[in-house]
N, C-alpha and C. Protein backbone atom coordinates (compact mmCIF):
# COMPACT_ATOMS: atom_id res chain seq x y z
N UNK A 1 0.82 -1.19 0.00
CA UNK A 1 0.00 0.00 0.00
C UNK A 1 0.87 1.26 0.00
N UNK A 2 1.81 1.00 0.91
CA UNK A 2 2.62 2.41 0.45
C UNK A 2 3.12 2.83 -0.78
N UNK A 3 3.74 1.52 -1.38
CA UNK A 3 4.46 1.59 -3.01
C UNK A 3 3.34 2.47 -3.35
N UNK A 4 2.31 1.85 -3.60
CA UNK A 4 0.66 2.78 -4.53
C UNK A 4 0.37 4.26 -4.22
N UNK A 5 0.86 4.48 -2.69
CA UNK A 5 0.76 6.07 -2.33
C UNK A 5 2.08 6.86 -2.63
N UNK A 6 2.63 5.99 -2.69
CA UNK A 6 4.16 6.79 -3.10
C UNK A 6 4.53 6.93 -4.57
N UNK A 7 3.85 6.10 -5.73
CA UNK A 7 3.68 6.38 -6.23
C UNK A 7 2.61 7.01 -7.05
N UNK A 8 1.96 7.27 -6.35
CA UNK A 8 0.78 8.56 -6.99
C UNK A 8 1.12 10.02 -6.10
N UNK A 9 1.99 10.15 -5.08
CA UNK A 9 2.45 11.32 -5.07
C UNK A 9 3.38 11.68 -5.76
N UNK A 10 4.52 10.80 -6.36
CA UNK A 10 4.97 11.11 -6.91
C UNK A 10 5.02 11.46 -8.65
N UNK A 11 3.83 11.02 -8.92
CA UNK A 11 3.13 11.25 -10.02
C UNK A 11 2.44 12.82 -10.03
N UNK A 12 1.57 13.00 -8.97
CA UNK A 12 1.23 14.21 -8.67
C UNK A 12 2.35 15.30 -9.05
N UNK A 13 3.66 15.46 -8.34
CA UNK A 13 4.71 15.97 -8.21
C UNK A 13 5.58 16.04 -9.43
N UNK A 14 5.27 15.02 -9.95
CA UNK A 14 6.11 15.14 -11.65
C UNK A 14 4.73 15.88 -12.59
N UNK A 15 3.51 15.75 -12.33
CA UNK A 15 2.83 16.34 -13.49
C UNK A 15 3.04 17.88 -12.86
N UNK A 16 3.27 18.27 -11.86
CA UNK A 16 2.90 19.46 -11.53
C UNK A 16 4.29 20.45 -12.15
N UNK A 17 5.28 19.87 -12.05
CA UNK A 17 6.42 20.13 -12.50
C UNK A 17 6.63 20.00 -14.13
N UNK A 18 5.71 19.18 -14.52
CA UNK A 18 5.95 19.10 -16.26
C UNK A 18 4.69 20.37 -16.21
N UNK A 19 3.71 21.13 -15.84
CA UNK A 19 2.45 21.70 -16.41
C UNK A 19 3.66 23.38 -16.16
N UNK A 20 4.12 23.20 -14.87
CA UNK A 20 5.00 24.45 -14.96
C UNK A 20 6.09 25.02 -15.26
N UNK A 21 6.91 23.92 -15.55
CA UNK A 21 8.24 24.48 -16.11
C UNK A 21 8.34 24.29 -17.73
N UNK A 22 8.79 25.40 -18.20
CA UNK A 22 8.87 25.20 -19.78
C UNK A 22 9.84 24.11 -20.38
N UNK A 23 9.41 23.41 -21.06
CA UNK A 23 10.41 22.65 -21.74
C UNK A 23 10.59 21.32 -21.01
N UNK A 24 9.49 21.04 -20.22
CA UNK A 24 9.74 19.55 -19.12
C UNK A 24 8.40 19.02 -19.17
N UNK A 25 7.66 19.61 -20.50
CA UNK A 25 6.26 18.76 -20.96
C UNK A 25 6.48 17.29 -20.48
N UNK A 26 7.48 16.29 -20.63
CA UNK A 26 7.50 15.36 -20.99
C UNK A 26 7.19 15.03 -19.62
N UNK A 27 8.09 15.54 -18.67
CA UNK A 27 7.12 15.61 -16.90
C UNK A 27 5.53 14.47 -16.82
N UNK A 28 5.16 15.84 -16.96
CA UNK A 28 3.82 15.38 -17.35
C UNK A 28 3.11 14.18 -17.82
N UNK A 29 3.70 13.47 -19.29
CA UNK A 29 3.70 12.42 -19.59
C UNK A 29 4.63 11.15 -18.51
N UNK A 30 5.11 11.37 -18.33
CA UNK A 30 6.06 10.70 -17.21
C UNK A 30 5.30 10.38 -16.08
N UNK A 31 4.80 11.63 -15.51
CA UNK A 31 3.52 11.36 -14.21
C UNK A 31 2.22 10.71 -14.64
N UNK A 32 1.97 11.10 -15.74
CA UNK A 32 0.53 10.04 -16.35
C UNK A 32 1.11 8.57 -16.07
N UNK A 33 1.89 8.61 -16.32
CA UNK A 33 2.41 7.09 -16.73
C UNK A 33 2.25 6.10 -15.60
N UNK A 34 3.12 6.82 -14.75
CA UNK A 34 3.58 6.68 -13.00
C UNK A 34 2.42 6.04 -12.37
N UNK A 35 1.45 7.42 -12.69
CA UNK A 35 -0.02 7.01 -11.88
C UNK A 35 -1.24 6.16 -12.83
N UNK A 36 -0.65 5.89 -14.10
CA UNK A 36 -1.69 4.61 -14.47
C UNK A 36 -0.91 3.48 -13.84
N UNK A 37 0.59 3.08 -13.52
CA UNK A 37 1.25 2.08 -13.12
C UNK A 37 0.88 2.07 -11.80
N UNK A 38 0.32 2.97 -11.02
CA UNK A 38 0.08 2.54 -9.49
C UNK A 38 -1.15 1.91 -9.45
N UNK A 39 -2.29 2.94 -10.33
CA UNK A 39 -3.32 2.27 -10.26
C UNK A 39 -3.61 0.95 -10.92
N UNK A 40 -2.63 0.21 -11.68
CA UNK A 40 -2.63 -0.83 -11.71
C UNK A 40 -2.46 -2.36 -11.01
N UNK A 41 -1.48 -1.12 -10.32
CA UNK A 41 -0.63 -2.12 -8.94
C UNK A 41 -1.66 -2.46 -8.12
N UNK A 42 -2.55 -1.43 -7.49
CA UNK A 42 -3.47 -1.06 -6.58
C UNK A 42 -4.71 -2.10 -7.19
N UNK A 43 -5.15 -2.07 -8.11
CA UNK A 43 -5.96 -3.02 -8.56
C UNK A 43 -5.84 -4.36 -9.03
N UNK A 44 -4.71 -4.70 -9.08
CA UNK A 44 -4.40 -6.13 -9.14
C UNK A 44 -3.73 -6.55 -7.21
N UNK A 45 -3.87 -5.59 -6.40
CA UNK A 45 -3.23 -5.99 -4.82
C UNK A 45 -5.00 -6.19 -4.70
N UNK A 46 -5.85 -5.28 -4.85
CA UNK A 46 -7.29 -5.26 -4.35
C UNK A 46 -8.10 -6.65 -4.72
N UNK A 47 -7.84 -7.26 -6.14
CA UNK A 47 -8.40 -8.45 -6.98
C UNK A 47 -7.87 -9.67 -5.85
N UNK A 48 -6.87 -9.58 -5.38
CA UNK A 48 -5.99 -10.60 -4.67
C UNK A 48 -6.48 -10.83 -3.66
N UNK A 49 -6.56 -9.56 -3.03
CA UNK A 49 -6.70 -9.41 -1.75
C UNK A 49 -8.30 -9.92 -1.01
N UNK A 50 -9.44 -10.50 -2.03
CA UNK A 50 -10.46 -10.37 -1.95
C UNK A 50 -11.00 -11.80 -2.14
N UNK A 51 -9.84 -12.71 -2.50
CA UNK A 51 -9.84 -14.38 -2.75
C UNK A 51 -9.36 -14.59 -1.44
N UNK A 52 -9.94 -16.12 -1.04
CA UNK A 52 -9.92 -16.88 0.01
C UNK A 52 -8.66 -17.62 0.11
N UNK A 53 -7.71 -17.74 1.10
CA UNK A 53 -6.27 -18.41 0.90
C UNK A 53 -6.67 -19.52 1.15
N UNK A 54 -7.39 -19.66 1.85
CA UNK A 54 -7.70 -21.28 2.00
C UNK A 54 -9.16 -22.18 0.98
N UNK A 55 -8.17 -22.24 0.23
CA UNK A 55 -8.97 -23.30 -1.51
C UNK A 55 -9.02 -24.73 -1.00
């Protein structure tokens, strides 16, 4: 759970930095990226997390 919060702040923190500094657009794309990869993480820990260990 932390990986997933740490990386969506740090996604936050890179888009905010690509929207304001000139010439670091790519920022931006970089933080999109970041935070579709957490929310991926986050939804394949949640799918898991919701099955019975004992089959």
């Amino acid at each position: 759970m932390a990986l997933v919060l740490f990386l969506i702040i740090l996604a936050i923190v890179l888009g905010i930095v690509g929207v304001v500094a000139k010439g670091l657009l790519y920022l931006l794309f970089v933080g999109i990226a970041v935070l579709v990869v957490a929310l991926v993480i986050s939804a394949v820990r949640t799918r898991h997390a919701g099955r019975s260990a004992n089959r």
